[in-house]
Protein backbone atom coordinates (compact mmCIF):
# COMPACT_ATOMS: atom_id res chain seq x y z
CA UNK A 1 72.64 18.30 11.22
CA UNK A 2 72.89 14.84 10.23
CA UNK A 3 69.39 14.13 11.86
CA UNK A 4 68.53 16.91 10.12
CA UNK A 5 69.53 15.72 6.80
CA UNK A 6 68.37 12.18 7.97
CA UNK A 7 65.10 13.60 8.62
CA UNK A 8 64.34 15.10 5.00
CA UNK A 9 65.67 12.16 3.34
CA UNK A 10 62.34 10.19 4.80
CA UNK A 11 60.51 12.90 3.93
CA UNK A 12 61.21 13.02 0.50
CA UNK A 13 61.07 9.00 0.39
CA UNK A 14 57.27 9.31 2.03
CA UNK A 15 56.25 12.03 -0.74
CA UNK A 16 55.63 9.06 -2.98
CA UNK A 17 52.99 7.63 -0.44
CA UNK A 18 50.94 10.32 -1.70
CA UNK A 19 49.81 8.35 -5.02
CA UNK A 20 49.23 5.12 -3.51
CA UNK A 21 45.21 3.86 -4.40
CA UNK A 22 44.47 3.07 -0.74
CA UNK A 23 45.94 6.50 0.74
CA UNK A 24 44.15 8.38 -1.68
CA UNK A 25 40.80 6.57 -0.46
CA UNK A 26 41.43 6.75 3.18
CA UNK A 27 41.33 10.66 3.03
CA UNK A 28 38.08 11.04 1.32
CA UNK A 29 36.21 12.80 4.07
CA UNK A 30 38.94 15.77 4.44
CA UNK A 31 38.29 18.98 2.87
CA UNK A 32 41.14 18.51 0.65
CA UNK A 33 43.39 15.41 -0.25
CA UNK A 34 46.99 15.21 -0.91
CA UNK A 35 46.64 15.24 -4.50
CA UNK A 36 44.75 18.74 -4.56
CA UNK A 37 47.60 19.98 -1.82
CA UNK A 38 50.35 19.04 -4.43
CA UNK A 39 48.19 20.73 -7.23
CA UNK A 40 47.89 23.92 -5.24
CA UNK A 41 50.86 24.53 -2.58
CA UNK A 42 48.56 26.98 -0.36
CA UNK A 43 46.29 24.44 0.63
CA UNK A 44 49.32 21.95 1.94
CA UNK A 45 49.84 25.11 3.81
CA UNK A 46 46.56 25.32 5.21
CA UNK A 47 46.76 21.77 5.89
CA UNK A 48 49.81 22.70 8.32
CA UNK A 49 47.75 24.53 10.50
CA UNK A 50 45.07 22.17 11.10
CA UNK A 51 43.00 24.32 8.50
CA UNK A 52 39.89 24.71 7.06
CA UNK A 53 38.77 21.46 9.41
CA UNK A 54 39.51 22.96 12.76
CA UNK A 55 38.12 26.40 12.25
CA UNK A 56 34.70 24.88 13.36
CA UNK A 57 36.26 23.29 16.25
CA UNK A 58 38.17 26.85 17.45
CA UNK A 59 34.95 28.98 16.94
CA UNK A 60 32.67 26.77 18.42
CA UNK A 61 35.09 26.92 21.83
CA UNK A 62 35.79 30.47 21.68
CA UNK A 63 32.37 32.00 20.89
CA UNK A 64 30.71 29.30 23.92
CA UNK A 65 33.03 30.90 26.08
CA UNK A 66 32.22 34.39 24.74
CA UNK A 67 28.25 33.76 25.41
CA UNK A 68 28.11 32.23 28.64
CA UNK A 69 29.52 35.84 29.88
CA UNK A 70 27.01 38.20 30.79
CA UNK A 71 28.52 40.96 28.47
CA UNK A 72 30.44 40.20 25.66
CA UNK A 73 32.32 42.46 24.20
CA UNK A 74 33.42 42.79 20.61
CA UNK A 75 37.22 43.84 20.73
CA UNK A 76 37.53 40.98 23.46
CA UNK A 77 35.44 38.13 21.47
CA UNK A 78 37.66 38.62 18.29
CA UNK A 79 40.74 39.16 20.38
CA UNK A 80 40.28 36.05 22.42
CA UNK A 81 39.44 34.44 19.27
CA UNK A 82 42.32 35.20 17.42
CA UNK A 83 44.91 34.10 20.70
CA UNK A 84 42.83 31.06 20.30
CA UNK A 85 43.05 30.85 16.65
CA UNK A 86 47.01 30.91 16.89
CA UNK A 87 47.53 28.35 19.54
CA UNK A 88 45.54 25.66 17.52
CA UNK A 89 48.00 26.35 14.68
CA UNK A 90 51.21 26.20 17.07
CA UNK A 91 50.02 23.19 18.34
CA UNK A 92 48.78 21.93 14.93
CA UNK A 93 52.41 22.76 13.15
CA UNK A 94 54.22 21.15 16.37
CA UNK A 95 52.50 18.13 15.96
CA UNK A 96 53.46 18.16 12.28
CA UNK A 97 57.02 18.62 12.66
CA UNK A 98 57.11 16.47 15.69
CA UNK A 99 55.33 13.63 13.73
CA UNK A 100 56.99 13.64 10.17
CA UNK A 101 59.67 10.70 10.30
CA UNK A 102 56.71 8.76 11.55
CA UNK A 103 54.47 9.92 8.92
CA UNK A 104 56.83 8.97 6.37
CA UNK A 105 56.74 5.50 6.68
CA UNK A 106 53.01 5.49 8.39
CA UNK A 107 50.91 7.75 7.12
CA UNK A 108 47.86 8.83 9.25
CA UNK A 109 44.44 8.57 5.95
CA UNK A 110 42.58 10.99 8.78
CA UNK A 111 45.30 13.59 9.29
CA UNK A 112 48.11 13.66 6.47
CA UNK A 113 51.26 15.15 7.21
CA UNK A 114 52.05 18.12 4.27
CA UNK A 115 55.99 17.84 5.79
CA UNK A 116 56.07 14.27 5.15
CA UNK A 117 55.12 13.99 1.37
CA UNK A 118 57.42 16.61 1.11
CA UNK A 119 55.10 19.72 0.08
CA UNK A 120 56.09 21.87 2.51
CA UNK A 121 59.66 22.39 3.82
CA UNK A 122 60.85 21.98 7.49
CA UNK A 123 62.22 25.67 7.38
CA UNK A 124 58.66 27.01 6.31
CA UNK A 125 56.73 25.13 9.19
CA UNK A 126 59.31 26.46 11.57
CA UNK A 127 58.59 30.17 10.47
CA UNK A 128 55.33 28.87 10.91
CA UNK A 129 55.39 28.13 14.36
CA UNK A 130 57.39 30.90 15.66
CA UNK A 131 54.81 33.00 13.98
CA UNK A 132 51.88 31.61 15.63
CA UNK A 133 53.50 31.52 19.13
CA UNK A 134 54.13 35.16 18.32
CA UNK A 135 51.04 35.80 17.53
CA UNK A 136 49.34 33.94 20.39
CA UNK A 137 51.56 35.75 22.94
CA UNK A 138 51.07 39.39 21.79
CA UNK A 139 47.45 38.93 21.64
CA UNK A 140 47.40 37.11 24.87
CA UNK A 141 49.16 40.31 26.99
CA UNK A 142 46.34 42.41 25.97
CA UNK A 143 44.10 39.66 28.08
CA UNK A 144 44.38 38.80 31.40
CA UNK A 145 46.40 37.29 33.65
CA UNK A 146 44.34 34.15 33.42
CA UNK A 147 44.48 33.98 30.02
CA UNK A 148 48.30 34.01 29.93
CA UNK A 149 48.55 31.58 32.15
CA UNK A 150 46.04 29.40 29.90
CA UNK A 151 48.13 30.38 26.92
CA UNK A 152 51.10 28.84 28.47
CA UNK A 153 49.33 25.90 29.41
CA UNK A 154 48.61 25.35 26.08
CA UNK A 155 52.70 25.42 25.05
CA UNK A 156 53.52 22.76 28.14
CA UNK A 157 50.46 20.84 26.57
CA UNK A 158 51.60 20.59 22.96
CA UNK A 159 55.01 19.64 24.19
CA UNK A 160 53.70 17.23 26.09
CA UNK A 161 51.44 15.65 23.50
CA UNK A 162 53.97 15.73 20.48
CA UNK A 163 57.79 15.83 22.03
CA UNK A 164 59.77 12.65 20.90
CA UNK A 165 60.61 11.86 24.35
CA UNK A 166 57.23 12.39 25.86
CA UNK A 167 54.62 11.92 23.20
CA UNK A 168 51.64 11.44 25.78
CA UNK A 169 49.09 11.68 22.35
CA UNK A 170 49.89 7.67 21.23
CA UNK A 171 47.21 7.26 24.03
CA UNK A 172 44.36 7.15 22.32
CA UNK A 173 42.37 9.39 24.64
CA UNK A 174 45.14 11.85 23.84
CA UNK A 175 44.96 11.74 20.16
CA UNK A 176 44.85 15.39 18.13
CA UNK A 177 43.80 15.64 14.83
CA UNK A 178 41.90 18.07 14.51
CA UNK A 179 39.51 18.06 17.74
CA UNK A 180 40.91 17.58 21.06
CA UNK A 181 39.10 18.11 24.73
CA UNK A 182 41.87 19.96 26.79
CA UNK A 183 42.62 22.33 23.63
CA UNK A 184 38.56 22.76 23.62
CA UNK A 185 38.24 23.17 27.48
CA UNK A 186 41.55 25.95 27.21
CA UNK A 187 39.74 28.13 24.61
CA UNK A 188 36.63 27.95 26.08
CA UNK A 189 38.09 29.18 29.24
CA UNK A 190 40.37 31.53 27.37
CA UNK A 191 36.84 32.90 25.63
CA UNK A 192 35.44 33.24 29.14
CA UNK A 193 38.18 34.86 31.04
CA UNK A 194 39.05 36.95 27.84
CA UNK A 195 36.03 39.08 28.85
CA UNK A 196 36.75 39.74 32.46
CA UNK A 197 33.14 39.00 33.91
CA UNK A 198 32.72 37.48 37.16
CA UNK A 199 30.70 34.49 36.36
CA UNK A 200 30.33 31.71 39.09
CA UNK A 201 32.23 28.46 39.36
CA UNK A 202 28.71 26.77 38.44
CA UNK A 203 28.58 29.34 35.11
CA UNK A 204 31.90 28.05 34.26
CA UNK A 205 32.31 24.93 34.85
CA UNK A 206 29.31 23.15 33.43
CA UNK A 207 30.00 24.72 30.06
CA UNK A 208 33.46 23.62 30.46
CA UNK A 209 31.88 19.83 30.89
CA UNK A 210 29.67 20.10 27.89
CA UNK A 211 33.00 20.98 25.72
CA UNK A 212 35.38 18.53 27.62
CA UNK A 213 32.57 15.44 27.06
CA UNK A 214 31.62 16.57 23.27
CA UNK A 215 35.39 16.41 21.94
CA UNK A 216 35.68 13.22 24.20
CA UNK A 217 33.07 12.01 22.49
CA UNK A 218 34.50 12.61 19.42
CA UNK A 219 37.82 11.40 20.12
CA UNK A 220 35.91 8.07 20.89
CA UNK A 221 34.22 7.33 17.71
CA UNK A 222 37.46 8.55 15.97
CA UNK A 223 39.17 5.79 18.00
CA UNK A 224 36.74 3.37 16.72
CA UNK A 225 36.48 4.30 13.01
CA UNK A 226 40.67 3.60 13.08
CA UNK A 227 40.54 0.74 15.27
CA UNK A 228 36.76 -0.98 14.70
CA UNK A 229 38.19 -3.94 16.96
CA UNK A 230 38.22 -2.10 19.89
CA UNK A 231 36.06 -3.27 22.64
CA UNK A 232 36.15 -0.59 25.40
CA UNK A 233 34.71 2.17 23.54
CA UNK A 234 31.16 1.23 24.32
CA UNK A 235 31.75 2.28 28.48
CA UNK A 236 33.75 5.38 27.97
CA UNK A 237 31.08 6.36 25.00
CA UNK A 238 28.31 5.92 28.02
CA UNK A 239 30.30 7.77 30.76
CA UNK A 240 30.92 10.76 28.04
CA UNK A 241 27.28 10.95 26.40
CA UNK A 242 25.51 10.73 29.83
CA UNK A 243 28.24 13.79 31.34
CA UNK A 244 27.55 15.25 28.12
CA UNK A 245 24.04 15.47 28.35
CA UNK A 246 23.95 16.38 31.91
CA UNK A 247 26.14 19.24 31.10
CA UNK A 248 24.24 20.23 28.15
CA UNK A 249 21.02 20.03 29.92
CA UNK A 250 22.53 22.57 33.37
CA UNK A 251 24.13 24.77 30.42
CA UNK A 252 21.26 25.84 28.41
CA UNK A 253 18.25 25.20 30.26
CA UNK A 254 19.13 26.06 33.93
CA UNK A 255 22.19 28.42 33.38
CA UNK A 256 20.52 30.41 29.97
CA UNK A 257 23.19 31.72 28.41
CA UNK A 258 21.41 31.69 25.11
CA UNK A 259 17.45 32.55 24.20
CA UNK A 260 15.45 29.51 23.77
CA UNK A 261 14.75 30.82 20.28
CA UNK A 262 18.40 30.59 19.31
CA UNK A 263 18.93 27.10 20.80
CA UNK A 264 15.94 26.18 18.41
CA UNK A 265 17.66 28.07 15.48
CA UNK A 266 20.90 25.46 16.61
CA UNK A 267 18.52 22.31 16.87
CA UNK A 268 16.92 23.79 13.07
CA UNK A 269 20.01 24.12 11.45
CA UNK A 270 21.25 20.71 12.19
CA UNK A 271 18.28 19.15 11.22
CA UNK A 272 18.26 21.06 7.57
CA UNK A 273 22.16 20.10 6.93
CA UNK A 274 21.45 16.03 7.98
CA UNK A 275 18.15 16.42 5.93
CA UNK A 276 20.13 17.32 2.75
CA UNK A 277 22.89 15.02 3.31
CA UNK A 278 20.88 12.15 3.76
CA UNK A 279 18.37 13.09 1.17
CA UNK A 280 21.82 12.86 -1.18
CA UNK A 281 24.10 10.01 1.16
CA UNK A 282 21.02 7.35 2.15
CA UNK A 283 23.78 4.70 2.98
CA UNK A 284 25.78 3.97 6.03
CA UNK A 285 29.40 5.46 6.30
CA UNK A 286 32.09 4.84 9.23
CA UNK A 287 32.02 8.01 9.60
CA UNK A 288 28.82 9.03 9.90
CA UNK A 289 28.75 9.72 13.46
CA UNK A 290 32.21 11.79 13.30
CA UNK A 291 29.94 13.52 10.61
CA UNK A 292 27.03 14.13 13.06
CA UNK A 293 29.33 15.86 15.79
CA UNK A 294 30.61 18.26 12.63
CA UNK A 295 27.01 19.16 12.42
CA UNK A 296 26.10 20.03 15.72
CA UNK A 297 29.50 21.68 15.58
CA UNK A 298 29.10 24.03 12.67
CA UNK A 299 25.04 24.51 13.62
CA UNK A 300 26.50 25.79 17.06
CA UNK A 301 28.75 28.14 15.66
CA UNK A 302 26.44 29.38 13.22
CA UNK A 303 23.61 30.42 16.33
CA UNK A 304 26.16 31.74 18.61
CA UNK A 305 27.18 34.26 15.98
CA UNK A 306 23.64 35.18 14.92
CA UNK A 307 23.38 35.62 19.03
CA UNK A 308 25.75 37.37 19.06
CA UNK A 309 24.94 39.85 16.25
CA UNK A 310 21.88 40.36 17.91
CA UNK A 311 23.43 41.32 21.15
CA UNK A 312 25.67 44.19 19.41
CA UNK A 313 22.73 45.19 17.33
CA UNK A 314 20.43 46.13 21.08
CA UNK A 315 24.12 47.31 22.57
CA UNK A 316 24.60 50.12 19.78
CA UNK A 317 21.05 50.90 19.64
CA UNK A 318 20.52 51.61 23.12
């Protein structure tokens, strides 16, 4: 109790961090800032679960996963989804919990902590969490075995990442804002096994390199946006692009999951959403090539579904 009590006195002492000039600047490029969250106490709930910014990152796993399978089903691809949906949010909350006497006194200008300025309660997020574990296991026993396996994976994994006595994600490989490799990797596989197809170890695991090396990309120019000083980024940024592209390339051009019409509709997309930034952005941000990775990102997701429409279109006609 007294760590308890200990623990909400920080967090009431960090709420005033919220106002400061330089905070306010540092979280420009989220969807919404701490002042909006105080404004509106829905969105400082949204902002618990890792939300709206990792939807992109949880469909773009989970609908991968549900393509590269030779038939896709619709009950499973939501399902799946949804199991997938509710383990980013466990491990998001977690991570929130786990992190706010830290936040209090440091606050993180890419990945604010609603709990630590105070706008959302301990007791809240802890409903929170139980819900989404809840949620994630229910769904999760109308899977596979594989996939509850990979669901539990995913609990040791958040524990391991955010627990006080472990806290493996102050590596900086290991970091979890919003994007994270081994979460991306799980739901892709979750996706995959969610639809009980016997694909090949080729089918899966290239796919499963294309997501591991894209969020490790990510995680790498994240690393060096927060810490610019960093002089080892520039090998691991080879090794990931060049397994990246390697994956990419056995994915969609030797493998096919996709029509080579969609994959242009992917490529066309991204190209129309830089075009209009830059037409109203022409100068150079930190984060521009964070901002690059959200647009292949939400391009992806965008042509998998369209795919995927299609697909359910020719199933019930036929």
């Amino acid at each position: 109790m007294r760590d308890l009590k200990h623990m909400e006195t920080l967090i009431l002492f960090g709420a005033g961090f919220a106002n400061q000039p330089g905070f306010r600047q540092g979280v420009r490029h989220l969807v919404y800032s701490i002042p909006e969250m105080k404004s509106k106490k829905w969105i400082a709930y949204l902002h618990l679960l890792g939300l709206p910014e990792g939807l992109p990152f949880v469909l773009f796993c989970s609908l991968l996963g549900s393509v590269v399978t030779t038939a896709p089903l619709f009950f499973t691809i939501a399902l799946g989804f949804a199991v997938n949906l509710a383990i980013y949010c466990f491990a998001q909350i977690y991570k929130h919990i786990s992190n706010a006497p830290e936040d209090t006194f440091s606050p993180s200008p890419s990945d604010p902590n609603p709990i630590s300025f105070g706008l959302v309660s301990l007791r809240s997020a802890r409903i929170g969490l139980y819900l989404a574990l809840l949620t994630a296991l229910v769904g999760v026993f109308l899977l596979s075995r594989i996939n509850i396996v990979l669901t539990f994976s995913t609990v040791l994994l958040t524990l391991a990442l955010f627990h006080p006595n472990i806290r493996l994600s102050n590596h900086l490989a290991l970091g979890f804002n919003q994007h994270h490799f081994l979460y991306g990797g799980i739901f892709l596989l979750n996706s995959i096994f969610a639809n009980q197809t016997h694909n090949t170890a080729i089918e899966i695991l290239f796919p499963f390199l294309f997501i591991t090396s894209f969020y490790l990309l990510y995680r790498v120019e994240e690393t060096q946006t927060s810490l610019p000083q960093h002089q080892t980024m520039t090998f691991w940024r080879i090794l990931y692009a060049s397994i990246f592209v390697i994956s990419a390339a056995v994915t969609f051009i030797i493998l096919k999951p996709l029509p080579f019409l969609i994959i242009a509709l992917w490529v066309f997309l991204a190209a129309l959403q830089l075009s209009i930034s830059f037409s109203k952005h022409s100068e150079s941000s930190p984060h521009q090539y964070i901002y690059l990775f959200n647009v292949f990102e939400v391009s992806g997701v965008v042509s998998f579904l369209v795919y995927l429409i299609f697909v359910f279109i020719n199933t019930y006609k036929s």
